[in-house]
Protein backbone atom coordinates (compact mmCIF):
# COMPACT_ATOMS: atom_id res chain seq x y z
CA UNK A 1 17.96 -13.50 -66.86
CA UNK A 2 21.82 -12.58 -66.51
CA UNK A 3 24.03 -15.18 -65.27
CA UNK A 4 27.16 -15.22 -62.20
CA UNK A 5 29.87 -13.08 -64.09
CA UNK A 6 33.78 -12.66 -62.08
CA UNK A 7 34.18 -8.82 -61.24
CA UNK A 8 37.72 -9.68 -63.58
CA UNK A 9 35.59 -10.75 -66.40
CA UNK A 10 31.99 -8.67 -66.60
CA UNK A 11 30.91 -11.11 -69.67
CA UNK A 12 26.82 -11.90 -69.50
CA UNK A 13 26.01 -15.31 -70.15
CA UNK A 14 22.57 -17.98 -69.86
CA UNK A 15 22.01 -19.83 -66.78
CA UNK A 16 19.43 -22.24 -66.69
CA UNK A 17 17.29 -22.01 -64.59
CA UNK A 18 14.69 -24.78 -62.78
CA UNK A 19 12.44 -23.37 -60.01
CA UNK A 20 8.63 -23.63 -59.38
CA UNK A 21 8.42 -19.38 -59.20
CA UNK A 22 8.92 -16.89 -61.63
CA UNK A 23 12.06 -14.60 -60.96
CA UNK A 24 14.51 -13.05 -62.95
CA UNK A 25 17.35 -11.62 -61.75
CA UNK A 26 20.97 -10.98 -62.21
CA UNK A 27 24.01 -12.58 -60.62
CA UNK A 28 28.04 -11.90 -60.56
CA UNK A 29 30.66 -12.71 -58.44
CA UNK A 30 31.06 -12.01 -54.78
CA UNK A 31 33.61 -11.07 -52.66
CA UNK A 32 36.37 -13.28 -51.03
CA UNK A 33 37.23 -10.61 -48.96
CA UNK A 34 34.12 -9.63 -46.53
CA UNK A 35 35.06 -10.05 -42.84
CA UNK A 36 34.79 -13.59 -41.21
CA UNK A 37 31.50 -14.94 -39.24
CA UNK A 38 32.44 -16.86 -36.29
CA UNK A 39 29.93 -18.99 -34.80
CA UNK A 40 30.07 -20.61 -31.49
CA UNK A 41 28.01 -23.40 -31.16
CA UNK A 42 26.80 -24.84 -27.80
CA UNK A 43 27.85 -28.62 -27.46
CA UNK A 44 24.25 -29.76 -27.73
CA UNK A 45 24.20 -28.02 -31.19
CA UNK A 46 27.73 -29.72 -31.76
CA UNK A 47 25.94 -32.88 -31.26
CA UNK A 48 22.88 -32.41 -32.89
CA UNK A 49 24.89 -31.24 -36.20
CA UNK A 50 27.37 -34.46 -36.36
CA UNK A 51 23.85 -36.83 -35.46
CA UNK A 52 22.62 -35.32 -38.50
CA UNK A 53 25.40 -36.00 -40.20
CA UNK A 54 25.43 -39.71 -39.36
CA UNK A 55 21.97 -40.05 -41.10
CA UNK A 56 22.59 -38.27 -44.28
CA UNK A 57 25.77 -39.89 -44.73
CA UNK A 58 24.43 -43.65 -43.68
CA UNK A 59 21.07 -42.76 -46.44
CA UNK A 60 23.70 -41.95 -49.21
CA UNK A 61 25.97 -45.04 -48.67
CA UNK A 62 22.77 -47.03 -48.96
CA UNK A 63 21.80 -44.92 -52.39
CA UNK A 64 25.23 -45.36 -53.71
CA UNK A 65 26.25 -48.97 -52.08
CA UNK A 66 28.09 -51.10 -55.38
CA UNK A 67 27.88 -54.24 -54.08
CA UNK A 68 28.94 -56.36 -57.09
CA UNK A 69 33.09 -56.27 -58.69
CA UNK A 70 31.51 -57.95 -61.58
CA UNK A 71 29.42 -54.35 -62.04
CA UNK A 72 32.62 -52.11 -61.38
CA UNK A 73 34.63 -54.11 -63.92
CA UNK A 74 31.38 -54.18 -66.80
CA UNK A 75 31.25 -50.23 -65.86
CA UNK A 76 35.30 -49.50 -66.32
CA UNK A 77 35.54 -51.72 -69.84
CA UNK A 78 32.12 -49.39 -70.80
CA UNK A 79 33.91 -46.01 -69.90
CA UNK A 80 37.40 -47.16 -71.18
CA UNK A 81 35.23 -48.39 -74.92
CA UNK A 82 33.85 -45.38 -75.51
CA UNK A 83 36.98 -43.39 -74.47
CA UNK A 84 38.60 -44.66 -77.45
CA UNK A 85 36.40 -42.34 -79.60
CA UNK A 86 37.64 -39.80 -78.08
CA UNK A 87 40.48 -37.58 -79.64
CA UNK A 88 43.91 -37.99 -77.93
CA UNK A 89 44.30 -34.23 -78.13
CA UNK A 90 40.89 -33.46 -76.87
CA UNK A 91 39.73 -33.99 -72.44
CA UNK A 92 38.38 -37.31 -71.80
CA UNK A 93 34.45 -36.20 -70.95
CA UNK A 94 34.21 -37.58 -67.57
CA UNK A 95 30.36 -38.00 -68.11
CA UNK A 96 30.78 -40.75 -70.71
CA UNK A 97 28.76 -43.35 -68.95
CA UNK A 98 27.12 -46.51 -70.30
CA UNK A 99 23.38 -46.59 -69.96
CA UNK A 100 23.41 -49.98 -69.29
CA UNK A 101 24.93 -50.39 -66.42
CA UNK A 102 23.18 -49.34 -62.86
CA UNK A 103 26.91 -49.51 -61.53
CA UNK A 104 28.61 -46.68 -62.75
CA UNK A 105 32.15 -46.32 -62.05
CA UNK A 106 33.36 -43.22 -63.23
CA UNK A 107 30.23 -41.71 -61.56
CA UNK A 108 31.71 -43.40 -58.27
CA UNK A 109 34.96 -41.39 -58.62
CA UNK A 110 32.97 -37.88 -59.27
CA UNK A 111 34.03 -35.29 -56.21
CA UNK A 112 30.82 -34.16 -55.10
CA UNK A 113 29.03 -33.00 -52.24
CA UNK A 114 26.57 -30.83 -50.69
CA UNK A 115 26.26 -27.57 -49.03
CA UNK A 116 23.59 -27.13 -46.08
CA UNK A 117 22.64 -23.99 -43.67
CA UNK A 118 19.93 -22.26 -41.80
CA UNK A 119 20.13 -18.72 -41.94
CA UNK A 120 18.35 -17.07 -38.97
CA UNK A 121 16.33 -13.95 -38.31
CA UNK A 122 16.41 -13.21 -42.07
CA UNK A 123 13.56 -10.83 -42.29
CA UNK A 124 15.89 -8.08 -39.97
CA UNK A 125 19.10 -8.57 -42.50
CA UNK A 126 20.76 -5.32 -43.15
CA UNK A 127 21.07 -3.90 -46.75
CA UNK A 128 24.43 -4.74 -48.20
CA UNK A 129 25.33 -7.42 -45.17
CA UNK A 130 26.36 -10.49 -45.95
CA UNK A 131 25.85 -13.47 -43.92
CA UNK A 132 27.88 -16.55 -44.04
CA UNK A 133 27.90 -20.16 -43.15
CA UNK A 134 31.12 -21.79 -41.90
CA UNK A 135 34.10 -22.74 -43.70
CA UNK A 136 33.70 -26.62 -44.85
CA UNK A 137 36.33 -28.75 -45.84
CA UNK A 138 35.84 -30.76 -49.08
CA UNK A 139 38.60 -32.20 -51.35
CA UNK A 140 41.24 -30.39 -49.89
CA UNK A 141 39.37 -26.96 -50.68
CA UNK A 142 37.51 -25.03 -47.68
CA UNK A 143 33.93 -23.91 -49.35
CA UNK A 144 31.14 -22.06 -47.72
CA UNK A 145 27.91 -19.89 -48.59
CA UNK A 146 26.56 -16.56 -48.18
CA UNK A 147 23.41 -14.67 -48.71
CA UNK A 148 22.65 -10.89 -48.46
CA UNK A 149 19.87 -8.76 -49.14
CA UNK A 150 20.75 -6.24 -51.91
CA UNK A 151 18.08 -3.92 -53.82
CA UNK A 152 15.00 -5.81 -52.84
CA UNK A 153 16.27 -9.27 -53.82
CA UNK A 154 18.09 -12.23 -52.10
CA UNK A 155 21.76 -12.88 -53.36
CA UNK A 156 23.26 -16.54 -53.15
CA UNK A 157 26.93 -16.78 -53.28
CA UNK A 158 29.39 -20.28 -53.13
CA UNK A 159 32.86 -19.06 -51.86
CA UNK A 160 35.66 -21.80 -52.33
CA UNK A 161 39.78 -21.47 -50.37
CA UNK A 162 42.02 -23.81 -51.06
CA UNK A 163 43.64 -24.90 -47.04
CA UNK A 164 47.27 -25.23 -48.30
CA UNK A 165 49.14 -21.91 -49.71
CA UNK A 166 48.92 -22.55 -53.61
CA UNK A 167 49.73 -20.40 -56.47
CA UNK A 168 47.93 -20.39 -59.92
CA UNK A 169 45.17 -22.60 -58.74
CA UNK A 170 42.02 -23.22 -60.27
CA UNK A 171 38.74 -25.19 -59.65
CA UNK A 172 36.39 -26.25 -62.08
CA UNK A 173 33.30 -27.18 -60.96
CA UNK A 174 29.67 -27.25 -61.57
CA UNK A 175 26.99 -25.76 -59.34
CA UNK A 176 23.33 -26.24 -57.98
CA UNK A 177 22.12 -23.06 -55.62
CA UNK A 178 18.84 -24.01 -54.06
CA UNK A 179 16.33 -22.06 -51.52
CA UNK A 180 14.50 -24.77 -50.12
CA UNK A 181 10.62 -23.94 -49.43
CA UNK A 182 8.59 -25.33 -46.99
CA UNK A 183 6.25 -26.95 -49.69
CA UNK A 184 8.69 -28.53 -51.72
CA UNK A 185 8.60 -25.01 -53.89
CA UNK A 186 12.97 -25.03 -53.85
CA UNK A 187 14.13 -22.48 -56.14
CA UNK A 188 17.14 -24.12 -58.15
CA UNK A 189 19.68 -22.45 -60.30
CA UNK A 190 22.54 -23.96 -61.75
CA UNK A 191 25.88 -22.80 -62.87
CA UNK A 192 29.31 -23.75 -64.25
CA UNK A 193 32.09 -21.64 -62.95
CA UNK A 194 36.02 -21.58 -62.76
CA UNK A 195 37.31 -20.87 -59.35
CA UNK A 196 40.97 -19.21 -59.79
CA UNK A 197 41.10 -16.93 -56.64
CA UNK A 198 39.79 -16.84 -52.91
CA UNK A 199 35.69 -15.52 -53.89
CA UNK A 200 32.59 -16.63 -54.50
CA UNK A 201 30.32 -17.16 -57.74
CA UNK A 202 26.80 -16.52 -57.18
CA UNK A 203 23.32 -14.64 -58.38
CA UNK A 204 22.96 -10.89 -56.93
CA UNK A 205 19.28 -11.39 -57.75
CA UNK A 206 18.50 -15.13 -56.44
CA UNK A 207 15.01 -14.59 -55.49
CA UNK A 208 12.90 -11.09 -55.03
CA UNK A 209 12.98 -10.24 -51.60
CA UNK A 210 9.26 -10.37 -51.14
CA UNK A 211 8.71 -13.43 -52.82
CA UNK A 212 11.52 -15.16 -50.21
CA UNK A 213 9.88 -13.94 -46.74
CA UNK A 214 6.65 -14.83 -48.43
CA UNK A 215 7.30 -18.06 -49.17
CA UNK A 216 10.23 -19.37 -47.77
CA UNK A 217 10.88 -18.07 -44.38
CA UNK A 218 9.88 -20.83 -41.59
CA UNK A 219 9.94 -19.01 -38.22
CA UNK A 220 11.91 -16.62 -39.42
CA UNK A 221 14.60 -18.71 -40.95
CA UNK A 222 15.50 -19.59 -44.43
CA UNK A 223 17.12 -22.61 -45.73
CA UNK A 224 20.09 -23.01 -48.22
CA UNK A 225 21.85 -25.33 -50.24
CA UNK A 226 24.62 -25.85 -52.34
CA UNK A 227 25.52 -28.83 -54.56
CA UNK A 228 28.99 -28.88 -56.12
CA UNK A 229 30.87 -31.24 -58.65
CA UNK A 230 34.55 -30.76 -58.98
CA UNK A 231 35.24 -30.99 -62.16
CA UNK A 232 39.27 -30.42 -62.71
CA UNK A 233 41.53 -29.12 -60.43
CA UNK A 234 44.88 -27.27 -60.68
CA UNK A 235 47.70 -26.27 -58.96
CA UNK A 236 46.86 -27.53 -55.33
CA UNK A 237 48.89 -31.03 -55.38
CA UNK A 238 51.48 -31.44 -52.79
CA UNK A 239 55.21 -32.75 -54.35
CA UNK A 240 55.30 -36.22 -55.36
CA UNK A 241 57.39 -38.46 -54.12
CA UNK A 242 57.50 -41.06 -56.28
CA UNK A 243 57.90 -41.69 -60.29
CA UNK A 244 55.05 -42.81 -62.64
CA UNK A 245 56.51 -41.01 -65.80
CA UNK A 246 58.33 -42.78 -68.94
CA UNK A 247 61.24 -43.14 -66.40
CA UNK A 248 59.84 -46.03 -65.08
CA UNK A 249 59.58 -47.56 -68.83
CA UNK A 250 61.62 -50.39 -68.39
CA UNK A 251 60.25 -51.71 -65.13
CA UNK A 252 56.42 -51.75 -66.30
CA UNK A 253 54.31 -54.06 -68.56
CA UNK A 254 51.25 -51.49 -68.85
CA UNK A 255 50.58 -47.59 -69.05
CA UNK A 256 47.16 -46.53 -67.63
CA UNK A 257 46.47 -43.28 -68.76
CA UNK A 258 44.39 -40.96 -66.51
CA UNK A 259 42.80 -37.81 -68.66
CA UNK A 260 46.54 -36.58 -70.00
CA UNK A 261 48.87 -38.45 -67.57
CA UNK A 262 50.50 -41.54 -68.25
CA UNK A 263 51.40 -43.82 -65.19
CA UNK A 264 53.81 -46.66 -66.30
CA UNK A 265 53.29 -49.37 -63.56
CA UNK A 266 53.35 -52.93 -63.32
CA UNK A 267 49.56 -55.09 -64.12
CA UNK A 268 51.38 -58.10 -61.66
CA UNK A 269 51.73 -55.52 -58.87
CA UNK A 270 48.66 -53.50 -59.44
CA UNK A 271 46.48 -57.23 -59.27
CA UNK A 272 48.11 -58.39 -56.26
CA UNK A 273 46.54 -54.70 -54.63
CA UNK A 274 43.24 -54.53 -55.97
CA UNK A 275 40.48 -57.32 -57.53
CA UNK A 276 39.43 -54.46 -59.63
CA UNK A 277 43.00 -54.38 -61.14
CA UNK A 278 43.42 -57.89 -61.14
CA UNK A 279 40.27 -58.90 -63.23
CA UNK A 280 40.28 -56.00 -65.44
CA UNK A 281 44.37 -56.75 -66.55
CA UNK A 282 43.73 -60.31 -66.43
CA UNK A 283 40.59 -61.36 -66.57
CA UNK A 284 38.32 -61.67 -70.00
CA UNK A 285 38.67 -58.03 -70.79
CA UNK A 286 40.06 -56.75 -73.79
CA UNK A 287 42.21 -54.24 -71.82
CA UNK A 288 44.53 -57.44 -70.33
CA UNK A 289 46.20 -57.42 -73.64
CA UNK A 290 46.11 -53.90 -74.42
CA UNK A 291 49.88 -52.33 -73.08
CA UNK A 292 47.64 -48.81 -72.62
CA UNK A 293 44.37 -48.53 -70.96
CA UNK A 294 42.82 -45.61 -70.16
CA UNK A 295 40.61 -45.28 -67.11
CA UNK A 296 37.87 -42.01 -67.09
CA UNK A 297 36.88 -40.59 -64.01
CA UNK A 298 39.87 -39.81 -62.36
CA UNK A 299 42.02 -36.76 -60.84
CA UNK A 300 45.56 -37.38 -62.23
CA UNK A 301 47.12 -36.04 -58.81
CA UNK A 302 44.91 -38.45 -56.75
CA UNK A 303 45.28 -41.07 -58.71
CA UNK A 304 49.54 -40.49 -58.37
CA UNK A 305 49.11 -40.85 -54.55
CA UNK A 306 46.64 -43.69 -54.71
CA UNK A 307 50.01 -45.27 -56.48
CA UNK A 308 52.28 -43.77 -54.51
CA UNK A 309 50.39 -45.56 -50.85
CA UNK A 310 50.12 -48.72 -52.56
CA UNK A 311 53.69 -48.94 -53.90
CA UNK A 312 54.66 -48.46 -50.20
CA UNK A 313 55.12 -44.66 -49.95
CA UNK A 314 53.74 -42.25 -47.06
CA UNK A 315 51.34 -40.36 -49.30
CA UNK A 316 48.70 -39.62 -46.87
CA UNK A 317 48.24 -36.57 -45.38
CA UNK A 318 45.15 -34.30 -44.46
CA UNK A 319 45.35 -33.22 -47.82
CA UNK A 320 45.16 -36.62 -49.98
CA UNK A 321 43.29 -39.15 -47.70
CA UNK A 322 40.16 -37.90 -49.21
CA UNK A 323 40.95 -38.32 -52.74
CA UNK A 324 43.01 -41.48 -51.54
CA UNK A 325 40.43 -43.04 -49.89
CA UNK A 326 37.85 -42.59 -52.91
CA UNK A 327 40.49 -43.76 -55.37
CA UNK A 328 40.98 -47.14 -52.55
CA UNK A 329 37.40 -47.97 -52.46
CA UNK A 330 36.43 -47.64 -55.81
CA UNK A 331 39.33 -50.06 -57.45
CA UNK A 332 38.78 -52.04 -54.23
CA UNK A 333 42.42 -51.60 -52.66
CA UNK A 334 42.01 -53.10 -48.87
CA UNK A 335 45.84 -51.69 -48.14
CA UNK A 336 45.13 -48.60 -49.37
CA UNK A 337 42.04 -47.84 -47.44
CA UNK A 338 43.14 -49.52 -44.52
CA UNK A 339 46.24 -47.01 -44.43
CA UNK A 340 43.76 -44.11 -45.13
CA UNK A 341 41.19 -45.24 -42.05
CA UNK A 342 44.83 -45.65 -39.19
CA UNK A 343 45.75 -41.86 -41.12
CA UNK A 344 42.34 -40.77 -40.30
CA UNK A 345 42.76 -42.84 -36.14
CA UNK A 346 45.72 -41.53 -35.46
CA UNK A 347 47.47 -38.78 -37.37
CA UNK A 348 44.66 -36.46 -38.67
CA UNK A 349 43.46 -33.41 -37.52
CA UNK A 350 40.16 -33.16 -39.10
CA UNK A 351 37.11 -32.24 -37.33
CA UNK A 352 35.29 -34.96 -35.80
CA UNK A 353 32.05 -34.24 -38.24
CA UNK A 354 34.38 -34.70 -41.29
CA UNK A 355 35.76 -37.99 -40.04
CA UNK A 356 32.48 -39.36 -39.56
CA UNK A 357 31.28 -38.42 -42.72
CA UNK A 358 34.48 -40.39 -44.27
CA UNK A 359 34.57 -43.56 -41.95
CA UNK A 360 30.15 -43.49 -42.90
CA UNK A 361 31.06 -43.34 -47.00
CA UNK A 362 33.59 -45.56 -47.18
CA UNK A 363 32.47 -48.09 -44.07
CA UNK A 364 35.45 -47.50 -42.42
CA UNK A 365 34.33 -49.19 -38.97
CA UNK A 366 36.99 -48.54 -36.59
CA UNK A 367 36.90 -44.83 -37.10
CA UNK A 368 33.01 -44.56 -37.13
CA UNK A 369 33.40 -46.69 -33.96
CA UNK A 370 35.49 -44.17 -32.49
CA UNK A 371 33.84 -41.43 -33.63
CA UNK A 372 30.58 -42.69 -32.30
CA UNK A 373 32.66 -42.64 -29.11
CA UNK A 374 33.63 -39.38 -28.83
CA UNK A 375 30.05 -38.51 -29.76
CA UNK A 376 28.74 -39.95 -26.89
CA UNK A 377 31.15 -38.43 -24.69
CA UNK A 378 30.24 -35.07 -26.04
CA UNK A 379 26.42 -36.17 -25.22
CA UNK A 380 27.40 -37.28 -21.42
CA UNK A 381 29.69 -34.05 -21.23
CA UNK A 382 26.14 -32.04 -22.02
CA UNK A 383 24.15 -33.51 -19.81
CA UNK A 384 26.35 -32.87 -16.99
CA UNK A 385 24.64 -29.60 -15.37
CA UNK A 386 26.95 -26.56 -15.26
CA UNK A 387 27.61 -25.41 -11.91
CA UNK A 388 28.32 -21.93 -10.38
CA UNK A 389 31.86 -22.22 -8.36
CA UNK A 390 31.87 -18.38 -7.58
């Protein structure tokens, strides 16, 4: 079986491959370029969607819930232990995880999320049409998915944009594709790509044709999803405004060192922020009387403008409060997420679904109160029967 290849670089790699049916097929990348779907949806369906949203999002923050500091802190000296094996020249391997602890947090910092549509009369697709889901906003990156019958077999396709105008960009990221049958028979194929332009990476032979309206089609309909991990990202930070570099020398007591950034900041300053901070530079760690620490898991740029909001700056935007807000609840920064949740109140202009999903993750109660609110407005507007003033 051929693996996703870019139409820039028509190398043939292995993919493995997990799925309860045989299939073999053969998969490159996809086009950036095809003409938008626009979908209007009813504001029944709007409510329906952002419901659904509430319970996936409230089921993962009980999965994922770390309840104890003590837990974070054993988790960080694990990460930051077995770092030290690691060559200075050489990436820090994000996945470097003790197997002791059920708190994990560099797994906590990991950018990932999931991918979900409903394709609809799928049996009548065209040859060569491709049919999208909408745009979704993740991380600062708009993502979506798109499927297309081509030469008797079903293609898959993850398409990733970045929102703000950004040159030289890249993505690294690891994917899951999965057709999900109505007997728990999913087909799953999974795949590590480098975005570096607006397109997708996919399979052009996901699934035989047959085989998928056999098996997978309920009421005409076939499900999809899509699980990504970011990885590394490049080229899409906004200008800093503030200094972390070797200028800032003289002023600091401790370098933390986030995969090949330094950030020379102050351990008093940083502990009167966050307990994490606090017990880890003074508490009975060996990293209190180290002068450089090095903490895995982390996105350099997001971890500059988690910095840059708790030294007093006006990081936030629509394009860091995500990464911000992850940063803020993992090192457990109460200014830092507060500021995030009245960015996310007052000032943002995210959809409604994405600010629920935020305020559910990182139990941000005012917004999800709020949100909630507008919900049930939506839900009273809907009821309200249309009337005819001709």
């Amino acid at each position: 079986m051929s693996a996703p290849v870019s139409n820039h670089a028509p190398a043939v790699t292995e993919c493995r491959l997990s799925h309860t049916m045989t299939t073999d097929g053969t998969g490159n990348m996809g086009s950036g370029k095809d003409p938008e779907s626009t979908v209007v949806l009813g504001n029944m369906q709007v409510i329906e969607l952002l419901k659904k949203a509430v319970a996936e999002e409230i089921q993962k923050a009980n999965n994922h819930k770390f309840d104890e500091l003590s837990g974070r802190l054993q988790s960080i000296e694990a990460s930051i232990q077995q770092s030290k094996d690691v060559s200075e020249k050489g990436p820090i391997n994000e996945s470097i995880v003790s197997t002791n602890n059920t708190t994990n947090l560099a797994s906590k910092t990991v950018k990932r999320f999931q991918l979900k549509h409903v394709f609809n009369n799928v049996a009548n697709f065209m040859q060569y049409e491709y049919h999208y889901s909408e745009w979704e906003e993740h991380y600062n990156v708009k993502w979506k998915m798109s499927v297309k019958r081509h030469n008797k077999h079903l293609c898959f396709f993850i398409y990733c944009e970045p929102i703000a105008l950004a040159e030289n960009w890249s993505i690294r990221t690891k994917l899951e594709f999965k057709v999900v049958g109505p007997n728990q028979n999913d087909v799953i194929r999974t795949w590590q790509s480098c975005y570096g332009e607006s397109g997708g990476w996919g399979f052009n032979e996901f699934l035989k044709w047959e085989d998928m309206e056999k098996w997978f089609l309920v009421n005409g309909n076939l499900q999809v999803e899509a699980k990504v991990t970011i990885v590394e990202t490049t080229g899409l930070a906004k200008p800093k405004v503030r200094k972390f570099d070797e200028s800032q020398k003289d002023v600091s007591d401790v370098i933390l060192v986030v995969r090949d950034t330094n950030f020379y900041v102050s351990k008093m300053f940083l502990a009167s922020q966050s307990d994490v901070f606090k017990a880890l530079l003074f508490g009975n760690f060996s990293e209190s009387k180290q002068s450089e620490v090095k903490l895995n898991g982390s996105d350099p740029d997001d971890f500059h403008y988690f910095l840059e909001v708790l030294y007093g700056e006006s990081a936030i935007d629509d394009t860091t409060v995500e990464g911000v807000a992850l940063l803020a609840d993992m090192y457990d920064a109460p200014t830092a997420i507060r500021r995030c949740e009245e960015f996310l109140l007052k000032e943002s202009k995210k959809k409604l679904g994405k600010k629920l999903e935020i305020a559910t993750r990182y139990n941000l109660e005012n917004l999800k109160e709020k949100c909630m609110s507008e919900i049930t407005i939506l839900e009273d507007q809907a009821a309200v029967p249309k009337t005819d003033n001709r």
